[in-house]
N, C-alpha and C. Protein backbone atom coordinates (compact mmCIF):
# COMPACT_ATOMS: atom_id res chain seq x y z
N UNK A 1 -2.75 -2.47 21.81
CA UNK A 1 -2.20 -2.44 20.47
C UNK A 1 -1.08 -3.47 20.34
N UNK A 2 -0.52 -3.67 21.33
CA UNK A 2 0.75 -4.47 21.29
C UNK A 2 0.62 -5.96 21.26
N UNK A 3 -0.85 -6.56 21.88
CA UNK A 3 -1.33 -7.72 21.93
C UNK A 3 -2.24 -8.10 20.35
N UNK A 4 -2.53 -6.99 19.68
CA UNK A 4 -2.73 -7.32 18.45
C UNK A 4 -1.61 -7.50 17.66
N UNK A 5 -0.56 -6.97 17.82
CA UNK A 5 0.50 -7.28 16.88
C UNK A 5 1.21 -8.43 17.11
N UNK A 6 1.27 -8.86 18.18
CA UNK A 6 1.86 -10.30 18.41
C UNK A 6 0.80 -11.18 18.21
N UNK A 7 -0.61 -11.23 18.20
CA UNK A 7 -1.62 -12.26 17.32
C UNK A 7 -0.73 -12.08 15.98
N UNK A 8 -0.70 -10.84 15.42
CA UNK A 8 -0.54 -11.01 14.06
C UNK A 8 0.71 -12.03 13.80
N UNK A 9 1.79 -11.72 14.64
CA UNK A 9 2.90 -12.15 14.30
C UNK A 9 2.72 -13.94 14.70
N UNK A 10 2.17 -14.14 15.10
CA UNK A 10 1.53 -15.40 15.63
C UNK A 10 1.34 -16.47 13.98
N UNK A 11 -0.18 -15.33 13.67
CA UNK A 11 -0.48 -15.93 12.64
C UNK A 11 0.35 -16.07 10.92
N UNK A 12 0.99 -15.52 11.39
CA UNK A 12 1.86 -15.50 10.20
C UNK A 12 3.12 -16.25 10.24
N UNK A 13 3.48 -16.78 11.70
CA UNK A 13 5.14 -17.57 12.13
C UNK A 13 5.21 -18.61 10.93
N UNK A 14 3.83 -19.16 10.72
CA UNK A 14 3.98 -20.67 9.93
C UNK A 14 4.45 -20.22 8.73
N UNK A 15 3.71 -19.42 7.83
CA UNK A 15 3.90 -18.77 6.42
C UNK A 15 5.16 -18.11 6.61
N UNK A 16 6.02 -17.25 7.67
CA UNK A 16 7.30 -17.00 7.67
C UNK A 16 8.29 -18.17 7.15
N UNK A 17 8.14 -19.06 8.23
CA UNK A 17 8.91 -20.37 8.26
C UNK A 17 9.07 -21.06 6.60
N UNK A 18 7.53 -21.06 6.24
CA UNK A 18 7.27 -21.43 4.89
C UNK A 18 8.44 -20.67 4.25
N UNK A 19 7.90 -19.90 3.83
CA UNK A 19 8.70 -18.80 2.94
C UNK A 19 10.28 -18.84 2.95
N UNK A 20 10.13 -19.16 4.19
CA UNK A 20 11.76 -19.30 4.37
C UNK A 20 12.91 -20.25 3.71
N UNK A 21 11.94 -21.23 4.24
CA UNK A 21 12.64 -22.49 2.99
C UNK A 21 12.62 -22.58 1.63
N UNK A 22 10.76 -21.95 1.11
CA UNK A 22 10.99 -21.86 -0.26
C UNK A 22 11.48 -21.00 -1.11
N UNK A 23 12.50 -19.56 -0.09
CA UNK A 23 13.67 -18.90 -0.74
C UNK A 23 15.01 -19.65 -0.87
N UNK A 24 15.04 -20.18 0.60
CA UNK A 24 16.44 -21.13 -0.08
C UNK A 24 16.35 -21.82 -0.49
N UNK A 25 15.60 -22.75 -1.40
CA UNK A 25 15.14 -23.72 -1.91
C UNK A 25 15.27 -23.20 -3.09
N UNK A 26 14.64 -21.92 -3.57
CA UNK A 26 14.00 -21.54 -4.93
C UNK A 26 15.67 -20.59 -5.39
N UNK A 27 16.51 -19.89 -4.29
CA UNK A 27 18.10 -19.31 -4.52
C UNK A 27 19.10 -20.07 -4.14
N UNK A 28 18.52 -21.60 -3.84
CA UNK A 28 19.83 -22.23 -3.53
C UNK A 28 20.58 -21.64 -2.83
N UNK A 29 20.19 -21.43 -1.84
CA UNK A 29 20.70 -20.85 -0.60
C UNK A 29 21.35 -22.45 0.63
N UNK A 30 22.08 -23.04 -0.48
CA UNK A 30 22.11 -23.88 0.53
C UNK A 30 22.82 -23.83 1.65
N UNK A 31 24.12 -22.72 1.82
CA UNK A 31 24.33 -22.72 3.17
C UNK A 31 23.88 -22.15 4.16
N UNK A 32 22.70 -22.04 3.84
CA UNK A 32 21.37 -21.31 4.93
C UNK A 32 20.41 -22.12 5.22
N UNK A 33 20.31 -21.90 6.78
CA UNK A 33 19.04 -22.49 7.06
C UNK A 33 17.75 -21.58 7.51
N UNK A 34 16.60 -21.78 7.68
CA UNK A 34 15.60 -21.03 8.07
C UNK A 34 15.70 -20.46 8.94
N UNK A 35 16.63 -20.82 10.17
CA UNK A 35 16.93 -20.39 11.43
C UNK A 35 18.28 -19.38 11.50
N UNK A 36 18.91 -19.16 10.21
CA UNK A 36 20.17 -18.23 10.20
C UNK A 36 19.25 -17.23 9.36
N UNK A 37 17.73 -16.91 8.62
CA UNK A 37 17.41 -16.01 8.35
C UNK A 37 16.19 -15.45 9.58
N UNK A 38 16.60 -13.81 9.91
CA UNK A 38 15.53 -13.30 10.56
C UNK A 38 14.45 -13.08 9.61
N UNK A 39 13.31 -12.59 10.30
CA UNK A 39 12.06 -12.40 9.46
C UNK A 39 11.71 -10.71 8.41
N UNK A 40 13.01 -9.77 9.59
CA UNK A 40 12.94 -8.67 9.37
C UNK A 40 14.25 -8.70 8.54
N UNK A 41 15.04 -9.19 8.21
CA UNK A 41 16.23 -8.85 7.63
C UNK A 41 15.93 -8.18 6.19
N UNK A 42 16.42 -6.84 5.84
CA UNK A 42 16.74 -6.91 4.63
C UNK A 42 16.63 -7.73 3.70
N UNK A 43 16.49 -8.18 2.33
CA UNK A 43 16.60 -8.95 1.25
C UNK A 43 17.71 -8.27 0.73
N UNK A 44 17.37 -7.26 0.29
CA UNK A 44 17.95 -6.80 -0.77
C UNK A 44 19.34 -5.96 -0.69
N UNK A 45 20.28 -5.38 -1.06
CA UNK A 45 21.51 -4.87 -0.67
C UNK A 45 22.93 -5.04 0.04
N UNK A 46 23.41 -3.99 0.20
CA UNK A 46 24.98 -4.69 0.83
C UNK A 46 24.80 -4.84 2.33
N UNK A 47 25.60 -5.13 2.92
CA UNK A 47 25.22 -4.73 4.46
C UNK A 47 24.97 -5.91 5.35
N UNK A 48 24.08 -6.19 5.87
CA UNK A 48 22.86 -6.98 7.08
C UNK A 48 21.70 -7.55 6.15
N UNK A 49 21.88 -8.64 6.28
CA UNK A 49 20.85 -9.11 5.37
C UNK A 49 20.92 -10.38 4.69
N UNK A 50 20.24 -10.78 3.25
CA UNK A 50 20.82 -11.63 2.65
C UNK A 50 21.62 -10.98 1.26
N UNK A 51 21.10 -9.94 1.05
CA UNK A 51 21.82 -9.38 0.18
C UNK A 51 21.67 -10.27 -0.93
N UNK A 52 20.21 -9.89 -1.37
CA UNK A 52 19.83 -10.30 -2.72
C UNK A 52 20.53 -9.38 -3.82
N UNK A 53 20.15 -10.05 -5.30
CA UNK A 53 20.47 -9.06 -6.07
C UNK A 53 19.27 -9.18 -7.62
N UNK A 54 19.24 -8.37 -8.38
CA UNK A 54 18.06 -8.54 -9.03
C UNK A 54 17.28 -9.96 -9.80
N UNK A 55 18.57 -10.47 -10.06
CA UNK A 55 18.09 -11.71 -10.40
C UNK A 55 17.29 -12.74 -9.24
N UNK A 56 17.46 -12.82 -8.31
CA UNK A 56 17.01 -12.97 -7.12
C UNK A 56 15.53 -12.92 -7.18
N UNK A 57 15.69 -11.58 -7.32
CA UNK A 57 14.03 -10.77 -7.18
C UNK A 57 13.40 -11.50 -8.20
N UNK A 58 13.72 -11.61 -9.30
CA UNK A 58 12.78 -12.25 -11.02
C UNK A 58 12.75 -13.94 -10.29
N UNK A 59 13.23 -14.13 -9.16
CA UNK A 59 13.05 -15.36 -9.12
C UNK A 59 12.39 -15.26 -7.70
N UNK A 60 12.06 -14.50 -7.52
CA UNK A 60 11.10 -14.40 -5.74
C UNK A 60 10.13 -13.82 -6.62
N UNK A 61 9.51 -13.55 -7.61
CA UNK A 61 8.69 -12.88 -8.17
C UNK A 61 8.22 -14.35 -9.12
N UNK A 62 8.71 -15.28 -9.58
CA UNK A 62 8.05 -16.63 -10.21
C UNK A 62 7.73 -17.20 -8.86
N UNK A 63 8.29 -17.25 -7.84
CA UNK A 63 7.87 -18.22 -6.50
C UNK A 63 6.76 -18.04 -6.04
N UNK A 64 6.27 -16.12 -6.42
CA UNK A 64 5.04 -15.89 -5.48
C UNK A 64 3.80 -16.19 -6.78
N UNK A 65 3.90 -16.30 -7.80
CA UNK A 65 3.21 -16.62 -8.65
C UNK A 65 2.86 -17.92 -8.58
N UNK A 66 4.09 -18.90 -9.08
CA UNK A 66 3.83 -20.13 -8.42
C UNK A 66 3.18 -20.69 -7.51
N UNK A 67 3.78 -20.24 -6.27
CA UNK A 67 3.27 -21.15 -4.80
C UNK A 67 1.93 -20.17 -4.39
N UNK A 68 2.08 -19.12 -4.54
CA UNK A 68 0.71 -18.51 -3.86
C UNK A 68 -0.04 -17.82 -5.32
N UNK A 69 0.00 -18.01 -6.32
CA UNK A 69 -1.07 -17.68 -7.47
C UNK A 69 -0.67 -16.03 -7.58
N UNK A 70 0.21 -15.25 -7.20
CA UNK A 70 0.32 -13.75 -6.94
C UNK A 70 0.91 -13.38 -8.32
N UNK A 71 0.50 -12.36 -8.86
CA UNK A 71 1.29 -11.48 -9.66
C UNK A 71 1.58 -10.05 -9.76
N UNK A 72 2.75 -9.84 -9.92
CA UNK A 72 3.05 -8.50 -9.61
C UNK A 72 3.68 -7.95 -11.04
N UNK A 73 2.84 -6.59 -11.17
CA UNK A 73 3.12 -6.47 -12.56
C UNK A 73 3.53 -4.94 -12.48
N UNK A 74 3.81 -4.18 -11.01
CA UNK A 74 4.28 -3.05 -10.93
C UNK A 74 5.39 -3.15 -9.84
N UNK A 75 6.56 -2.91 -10.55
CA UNK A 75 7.81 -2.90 -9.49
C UNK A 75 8.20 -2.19 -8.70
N UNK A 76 7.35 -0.93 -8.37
CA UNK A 76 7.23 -0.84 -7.12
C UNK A 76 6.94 -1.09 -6.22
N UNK A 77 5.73 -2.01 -6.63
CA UNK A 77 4.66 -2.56 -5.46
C UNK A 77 5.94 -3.89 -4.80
N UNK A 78 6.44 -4.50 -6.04
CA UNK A 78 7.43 -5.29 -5.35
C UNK A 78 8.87 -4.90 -4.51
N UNK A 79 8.96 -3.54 -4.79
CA UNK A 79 10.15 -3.40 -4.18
C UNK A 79 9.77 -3.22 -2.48
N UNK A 80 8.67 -2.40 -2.29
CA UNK A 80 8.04 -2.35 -1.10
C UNK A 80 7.45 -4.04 -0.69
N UNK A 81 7.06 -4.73 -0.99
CA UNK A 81 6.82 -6.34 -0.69
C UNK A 81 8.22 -7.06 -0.36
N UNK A 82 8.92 -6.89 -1.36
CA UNK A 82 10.52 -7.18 -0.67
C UNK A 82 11.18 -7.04 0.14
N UNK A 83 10.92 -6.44 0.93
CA UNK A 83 11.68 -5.44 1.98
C UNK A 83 12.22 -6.76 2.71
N UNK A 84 11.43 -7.73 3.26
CA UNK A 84 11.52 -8.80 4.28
C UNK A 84 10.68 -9.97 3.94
N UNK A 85 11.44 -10.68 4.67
CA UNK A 85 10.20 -12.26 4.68
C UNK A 85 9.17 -11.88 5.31
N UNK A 86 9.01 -10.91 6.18
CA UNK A 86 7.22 -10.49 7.09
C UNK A 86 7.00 -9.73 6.22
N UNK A 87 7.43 -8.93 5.24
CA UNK A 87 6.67 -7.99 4.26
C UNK A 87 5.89 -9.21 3.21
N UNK A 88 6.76 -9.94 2.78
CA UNK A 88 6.36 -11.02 1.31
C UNK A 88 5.03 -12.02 2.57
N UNK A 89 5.05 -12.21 3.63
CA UNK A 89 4.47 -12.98 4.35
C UNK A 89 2.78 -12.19 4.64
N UNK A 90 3.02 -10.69 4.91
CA UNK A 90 1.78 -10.10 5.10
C UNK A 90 1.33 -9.87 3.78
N UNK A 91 2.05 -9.64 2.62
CA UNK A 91 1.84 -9.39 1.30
C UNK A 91 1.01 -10.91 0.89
N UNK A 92 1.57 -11.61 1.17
CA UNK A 92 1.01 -13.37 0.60
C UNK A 92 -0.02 -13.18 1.29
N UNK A 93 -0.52 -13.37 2.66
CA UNK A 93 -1.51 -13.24 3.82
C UNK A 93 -2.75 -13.29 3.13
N UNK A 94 -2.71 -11.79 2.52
CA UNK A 94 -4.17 -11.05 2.26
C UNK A 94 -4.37 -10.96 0.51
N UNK A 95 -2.97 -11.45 0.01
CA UNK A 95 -3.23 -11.63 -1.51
C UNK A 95 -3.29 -12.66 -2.54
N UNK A 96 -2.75 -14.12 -1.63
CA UNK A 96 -3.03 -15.11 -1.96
C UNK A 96 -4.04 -16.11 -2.69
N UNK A 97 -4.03 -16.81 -3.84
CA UNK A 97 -4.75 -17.41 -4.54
C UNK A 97 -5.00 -18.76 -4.59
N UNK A 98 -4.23 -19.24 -3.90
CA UNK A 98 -3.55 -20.83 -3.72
C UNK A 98 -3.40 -20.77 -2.22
């Protein structure tokens, strides 16, 4: 089981990496680099993380439309997709249009 999950995590490093830049890119995150965000960190809240805030989200929510054709039209489904860059990364994975 453990050798399937590191394929997975394998196949997804590139689209992490991706993603990574086109959040700080898309939040002007410029004093961040891809390598000061983990994959599991939080997005959202106070704490550990990047500590998004909703406006954030309306704008990680045009990015996945944009760059990967995705739309999300129930905010729950996005709050659970948010969680992390490997959540928005397995979420893009298998729902991608572009």
């Amino acid at each position: 089981m453990e050798e399937l999950i590191l394929d997975c995590n394998a196949t997804l490093r590139p689209l992490v990496e991706e993603l990574k830049e086109k959040i700080i890119e898309a939040l002007n995150l410029e004093e961040m680099t891809p390598a000061d965000i983990d994959a599991d960190d939080a997005l959202f809240g106070d704490g550990d993380g990047l500590g998004l805030d909703s406006i954030d989200a309306l704008e990680l929510i045009v990015l996945m439309e944009k760059e990967y054709g995705i739309k999300l039209a129930n905010p729950a489904e996005g709050k659970e997709i948010f969680k992390s860059i490997r959540t928005i990364a397995e979420y893009v994975s298998s729902h991608r249009t572009k």
